[in-house]
C-alpha atoms as a PDB file:
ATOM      1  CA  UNK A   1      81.305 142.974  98.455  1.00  0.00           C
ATOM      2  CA  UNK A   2      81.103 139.940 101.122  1.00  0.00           C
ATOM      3  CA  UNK A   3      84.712 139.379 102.785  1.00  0.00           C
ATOM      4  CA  UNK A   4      85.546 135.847 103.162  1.00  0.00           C
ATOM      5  CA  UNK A   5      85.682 134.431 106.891  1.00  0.00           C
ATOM      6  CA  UNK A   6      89.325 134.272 107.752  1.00  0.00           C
ATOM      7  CA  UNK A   7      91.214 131.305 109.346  1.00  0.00           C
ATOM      8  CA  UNK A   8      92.748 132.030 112.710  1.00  0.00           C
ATOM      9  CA  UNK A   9      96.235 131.764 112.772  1.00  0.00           C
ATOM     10  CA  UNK A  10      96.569 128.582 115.237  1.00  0.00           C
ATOM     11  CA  UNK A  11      94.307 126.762 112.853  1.00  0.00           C
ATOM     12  CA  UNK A  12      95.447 125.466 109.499  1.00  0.00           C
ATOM     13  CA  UNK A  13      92.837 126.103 106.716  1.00  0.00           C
ATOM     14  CA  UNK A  14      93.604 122.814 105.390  1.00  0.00           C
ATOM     15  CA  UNK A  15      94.384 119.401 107.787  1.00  0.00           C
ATOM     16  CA  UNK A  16      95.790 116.853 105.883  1.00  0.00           C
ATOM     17  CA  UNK A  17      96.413 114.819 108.925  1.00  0.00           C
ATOM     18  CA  UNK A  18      92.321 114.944 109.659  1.00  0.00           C
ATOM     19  CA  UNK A  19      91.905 114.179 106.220  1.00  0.00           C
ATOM     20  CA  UNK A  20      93.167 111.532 106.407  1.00  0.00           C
ATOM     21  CA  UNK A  21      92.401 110.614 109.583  1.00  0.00           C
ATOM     22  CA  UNK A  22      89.184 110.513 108.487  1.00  0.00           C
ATOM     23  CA  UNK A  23      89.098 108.507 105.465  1.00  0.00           C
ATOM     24  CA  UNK A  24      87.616 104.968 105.884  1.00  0.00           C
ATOM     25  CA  UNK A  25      88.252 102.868 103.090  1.00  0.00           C
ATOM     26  CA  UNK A  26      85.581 100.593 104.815  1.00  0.00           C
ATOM     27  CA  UNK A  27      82.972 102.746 104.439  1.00  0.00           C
ATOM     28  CA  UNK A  28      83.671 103.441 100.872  1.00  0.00           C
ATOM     29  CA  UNK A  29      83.906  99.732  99.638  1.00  0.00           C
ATOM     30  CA  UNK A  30      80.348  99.444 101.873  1.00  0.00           C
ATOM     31  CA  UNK A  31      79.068 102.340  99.432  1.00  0.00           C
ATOM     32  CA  UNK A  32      80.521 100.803  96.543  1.00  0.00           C
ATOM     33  CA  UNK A  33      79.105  97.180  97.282  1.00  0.00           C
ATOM     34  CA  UNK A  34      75.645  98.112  98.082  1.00  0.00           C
ATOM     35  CA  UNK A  35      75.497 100.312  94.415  1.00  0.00           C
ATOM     36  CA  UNK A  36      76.909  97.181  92.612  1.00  0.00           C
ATOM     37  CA  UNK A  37      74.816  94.508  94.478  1.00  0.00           C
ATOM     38  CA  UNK A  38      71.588  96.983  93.292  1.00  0.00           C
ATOM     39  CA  UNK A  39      73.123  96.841  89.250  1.00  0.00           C
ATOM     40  CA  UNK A  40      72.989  92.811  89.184  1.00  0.00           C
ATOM     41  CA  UNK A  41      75.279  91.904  86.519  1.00  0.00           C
ATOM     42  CA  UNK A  42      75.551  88.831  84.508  1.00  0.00           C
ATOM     43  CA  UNK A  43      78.813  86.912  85.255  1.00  0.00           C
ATOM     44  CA  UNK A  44      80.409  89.205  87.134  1.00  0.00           C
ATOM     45  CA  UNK A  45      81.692  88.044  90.979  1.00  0.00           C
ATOM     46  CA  UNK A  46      80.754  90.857  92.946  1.00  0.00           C
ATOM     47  CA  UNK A  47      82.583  89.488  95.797  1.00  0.00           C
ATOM     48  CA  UNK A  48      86.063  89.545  93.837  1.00  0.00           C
ATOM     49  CA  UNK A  49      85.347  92.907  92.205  1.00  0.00           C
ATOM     50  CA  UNK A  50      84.804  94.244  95.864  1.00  0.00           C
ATOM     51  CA  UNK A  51      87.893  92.682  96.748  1.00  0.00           C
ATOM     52  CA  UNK A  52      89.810  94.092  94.224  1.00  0.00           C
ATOM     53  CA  UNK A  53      88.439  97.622  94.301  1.00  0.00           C
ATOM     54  CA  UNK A  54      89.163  97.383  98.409  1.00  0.00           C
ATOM     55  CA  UNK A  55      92.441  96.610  97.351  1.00  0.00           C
ATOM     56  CA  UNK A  56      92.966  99.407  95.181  1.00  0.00           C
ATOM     57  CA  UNK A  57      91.488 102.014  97.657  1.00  0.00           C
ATOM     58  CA  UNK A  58      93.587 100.590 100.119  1.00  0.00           C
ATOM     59  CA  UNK A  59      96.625 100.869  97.758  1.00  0.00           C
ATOM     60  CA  UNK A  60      96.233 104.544  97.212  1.00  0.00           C
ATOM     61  CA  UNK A  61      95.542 105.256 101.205  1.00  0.00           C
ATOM     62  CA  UNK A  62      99.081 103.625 101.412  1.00  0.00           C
ATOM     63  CA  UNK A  63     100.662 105.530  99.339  1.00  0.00           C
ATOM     64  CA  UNK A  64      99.207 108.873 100.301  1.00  0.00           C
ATOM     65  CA  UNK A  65     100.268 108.144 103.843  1.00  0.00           C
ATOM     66  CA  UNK A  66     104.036 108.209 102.488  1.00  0.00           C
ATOM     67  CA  UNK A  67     103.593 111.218 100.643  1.00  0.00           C
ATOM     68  CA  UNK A  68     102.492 112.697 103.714  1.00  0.00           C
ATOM     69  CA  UNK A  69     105.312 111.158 105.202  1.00  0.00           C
ATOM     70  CA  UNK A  70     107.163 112.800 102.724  1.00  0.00           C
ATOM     71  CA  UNK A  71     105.793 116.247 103.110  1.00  0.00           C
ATOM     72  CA  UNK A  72     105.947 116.072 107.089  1.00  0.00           C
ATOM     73  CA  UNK A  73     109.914 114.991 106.873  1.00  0.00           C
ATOM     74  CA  UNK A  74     110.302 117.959 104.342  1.00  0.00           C
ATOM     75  CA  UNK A  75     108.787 120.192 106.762  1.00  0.00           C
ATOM     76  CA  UNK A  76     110.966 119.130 109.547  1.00  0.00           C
ATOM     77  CA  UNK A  77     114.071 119.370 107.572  1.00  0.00           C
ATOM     78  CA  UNK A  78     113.336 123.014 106.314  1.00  0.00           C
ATOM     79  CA  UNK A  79     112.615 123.810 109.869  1.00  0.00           C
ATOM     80  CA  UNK A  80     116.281 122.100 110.710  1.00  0.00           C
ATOM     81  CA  UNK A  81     117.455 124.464 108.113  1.00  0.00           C
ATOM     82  CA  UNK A  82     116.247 127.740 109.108  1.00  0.00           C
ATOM     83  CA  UNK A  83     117.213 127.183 112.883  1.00  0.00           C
ATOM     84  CA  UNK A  84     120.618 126.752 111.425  1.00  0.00           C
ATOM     85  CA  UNK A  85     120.888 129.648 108.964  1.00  0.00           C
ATOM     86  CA  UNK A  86     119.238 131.909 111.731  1.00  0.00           C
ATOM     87  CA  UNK A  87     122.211 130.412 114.009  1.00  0.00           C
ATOM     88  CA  UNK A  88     124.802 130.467 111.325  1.00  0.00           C
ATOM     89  CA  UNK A  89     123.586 134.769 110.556  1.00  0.00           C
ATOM     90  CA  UNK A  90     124.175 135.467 113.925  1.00  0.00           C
ATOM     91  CA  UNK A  91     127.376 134.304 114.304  1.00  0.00           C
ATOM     92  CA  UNK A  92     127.874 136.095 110.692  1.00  0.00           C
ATOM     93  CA  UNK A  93     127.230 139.243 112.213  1.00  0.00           C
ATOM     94  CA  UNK A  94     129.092 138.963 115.288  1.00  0.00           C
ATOM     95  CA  UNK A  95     132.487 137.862 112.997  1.00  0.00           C
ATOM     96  CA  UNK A  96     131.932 140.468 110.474  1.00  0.00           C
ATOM     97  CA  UNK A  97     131.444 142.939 113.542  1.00  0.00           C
ATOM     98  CA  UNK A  98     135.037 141.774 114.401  1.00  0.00           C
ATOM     99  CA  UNK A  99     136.704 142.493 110.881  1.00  0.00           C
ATOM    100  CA  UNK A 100     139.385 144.841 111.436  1.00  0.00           C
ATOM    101  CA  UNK A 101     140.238 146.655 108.029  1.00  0.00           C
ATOM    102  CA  UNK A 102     138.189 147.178 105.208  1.00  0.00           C
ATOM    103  CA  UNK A 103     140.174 144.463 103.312  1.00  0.00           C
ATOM    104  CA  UNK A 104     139.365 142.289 105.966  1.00  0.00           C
ATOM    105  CA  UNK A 105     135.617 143.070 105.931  1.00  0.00           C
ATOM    106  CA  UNK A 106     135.841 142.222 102.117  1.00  0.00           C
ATOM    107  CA  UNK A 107     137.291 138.949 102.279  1.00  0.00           C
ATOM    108  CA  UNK A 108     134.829 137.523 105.317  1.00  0.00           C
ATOM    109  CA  UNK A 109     132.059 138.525 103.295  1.00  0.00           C
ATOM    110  CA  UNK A 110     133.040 136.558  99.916  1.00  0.00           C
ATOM    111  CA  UNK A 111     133.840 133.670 102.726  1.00  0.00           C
ATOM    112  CA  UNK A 112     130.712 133.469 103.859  1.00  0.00           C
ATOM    113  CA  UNK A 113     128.990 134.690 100.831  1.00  0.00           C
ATOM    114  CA  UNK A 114     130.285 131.144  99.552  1.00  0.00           C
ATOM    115  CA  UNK A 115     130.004 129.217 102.346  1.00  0.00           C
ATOM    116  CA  UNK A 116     125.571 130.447 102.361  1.00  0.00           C
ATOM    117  CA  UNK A 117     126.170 130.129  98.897  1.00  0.00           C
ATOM    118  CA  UNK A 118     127.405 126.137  99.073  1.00  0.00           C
ATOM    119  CA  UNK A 119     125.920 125.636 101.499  1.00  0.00           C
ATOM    120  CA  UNK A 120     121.980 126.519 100.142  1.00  0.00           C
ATOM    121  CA  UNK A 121     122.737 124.709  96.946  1.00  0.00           C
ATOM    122  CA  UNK A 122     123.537 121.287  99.423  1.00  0.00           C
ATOM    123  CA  UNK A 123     120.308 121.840 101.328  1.00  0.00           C
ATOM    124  CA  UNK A 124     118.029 122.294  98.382  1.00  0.00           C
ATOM    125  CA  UNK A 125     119.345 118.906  96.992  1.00  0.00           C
ATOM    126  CA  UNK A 126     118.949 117.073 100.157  1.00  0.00           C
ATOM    127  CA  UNK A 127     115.043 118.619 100.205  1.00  0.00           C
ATOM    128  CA  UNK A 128     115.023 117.477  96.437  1.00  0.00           C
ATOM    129  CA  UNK A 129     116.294 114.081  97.632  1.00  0.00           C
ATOM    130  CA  UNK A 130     113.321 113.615 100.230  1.00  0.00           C
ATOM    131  CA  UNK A 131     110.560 114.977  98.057  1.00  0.00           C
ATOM    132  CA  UNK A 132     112.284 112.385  95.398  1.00  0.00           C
ATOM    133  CA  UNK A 133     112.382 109.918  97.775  1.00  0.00           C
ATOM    134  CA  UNK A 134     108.623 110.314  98.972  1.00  0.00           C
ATOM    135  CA  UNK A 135     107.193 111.030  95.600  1.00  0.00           C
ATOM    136  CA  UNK A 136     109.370 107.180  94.103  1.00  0.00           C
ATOM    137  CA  UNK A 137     107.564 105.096  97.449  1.00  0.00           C
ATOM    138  CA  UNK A 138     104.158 106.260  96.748  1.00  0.00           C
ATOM    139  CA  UNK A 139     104.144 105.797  92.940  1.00  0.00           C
ATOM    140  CA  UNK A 140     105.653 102.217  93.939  1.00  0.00           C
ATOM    141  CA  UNK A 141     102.619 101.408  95.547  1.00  0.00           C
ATOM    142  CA  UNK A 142     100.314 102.440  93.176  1.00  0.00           C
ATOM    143  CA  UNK A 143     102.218 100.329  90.476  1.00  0.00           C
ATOM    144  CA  UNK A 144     102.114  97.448  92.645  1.00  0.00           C
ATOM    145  CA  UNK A 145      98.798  97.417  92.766  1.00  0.00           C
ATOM    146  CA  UNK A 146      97.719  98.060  89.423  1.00  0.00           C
ATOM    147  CA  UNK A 147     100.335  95.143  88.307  1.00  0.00           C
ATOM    148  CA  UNK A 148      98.174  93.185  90.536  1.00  0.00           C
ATOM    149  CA  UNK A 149      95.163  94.933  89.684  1.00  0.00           C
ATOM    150  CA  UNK A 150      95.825  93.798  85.449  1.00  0.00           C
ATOM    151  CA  UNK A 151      96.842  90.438  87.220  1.00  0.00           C
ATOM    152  CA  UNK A 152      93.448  89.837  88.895  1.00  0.00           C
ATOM    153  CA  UNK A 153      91.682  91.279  85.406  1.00  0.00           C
ATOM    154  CA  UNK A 154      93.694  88.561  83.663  1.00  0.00           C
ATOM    155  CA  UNK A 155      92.703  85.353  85.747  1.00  0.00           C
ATOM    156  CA  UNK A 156      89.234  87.115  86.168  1.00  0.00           C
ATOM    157  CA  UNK A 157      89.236  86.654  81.969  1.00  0.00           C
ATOM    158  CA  UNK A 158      90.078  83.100  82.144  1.00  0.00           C
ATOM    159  CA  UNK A 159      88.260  81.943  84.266  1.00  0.00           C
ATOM    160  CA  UNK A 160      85.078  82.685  82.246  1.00  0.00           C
ATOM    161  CA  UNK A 161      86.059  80.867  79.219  1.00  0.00           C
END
């Protein structure tokens, strides 16, 4: 059986960022006028249909550059985090190393057994709270623009009566 090529390691298998980078809504609404300009349909203004379609691909670009936004802040923060906990372990180990009596031990473990404890729970909120956050901006955009979008559909229908 064939065995897939493998990704090296300093290479992401998938760039969102050159995705992205490059997607040209241009180039698309070029595409899209030159297949509607070959159709030739009655009473229909190409020229506001390609504005309104280069509107909506613009629309979603927007928004998927705040969920990347989104994702790239999440990444930072969980980075944030483990620097921390690796920081916070360490000095775990060092005050547990300093317990004198078993009793002692005992009750610096529960301490920071509910310290990591409150602690995670806060953290995984505040990533909740970004990805919320993120997720809320880019669905605003696309709901702008289809309220626009039904808008433009609207004066597009009265205008031909």
């Amino acid at each position: 059986m064939a065995k897939a090529p493998e990704t090296p390691a300093s290479e992401p298998a998938f760039d969102l960022r050159k995705l992205m980078g490059e997607f040209d809504p241009n180039k698309l609404i070029g595409q899209f006028q030159s297949m509607l300009a070959q159709c030739k349909l009655p009473s229909v203004d190409i020229d506001k249909l390609i504005a309104a379609q280069q509107k909506n691909i613009e629309a979603v670009a927007e928004a998927n550059r705040v969920a990347v936004e989104g994702i790239q802040a999440l990444a930072r923060r969980q980075v944030d985090v483990l620097q921390e906990t690796m920081k916070e372990a360490s000095e775990a180990v060092s005050s547990l190393s300093k317990a004198g009596s078993p009793a002692e031990l005992a009750a610096k473990e529960a301490e920071l057994g509910k310290s990591a404890f409150e602690k995670s729970v806060a953290t995984m909120r505040e990533m909740a709270e970004i990805l919320v956050k993120s997720s809320q901006e880019a669905t605003d955009k696309i709901n702008a623009r289809v309220a626009a979008s039904l808008d433009e559909i609207r004066s597009l229908g009265s205008s031909t009566k």
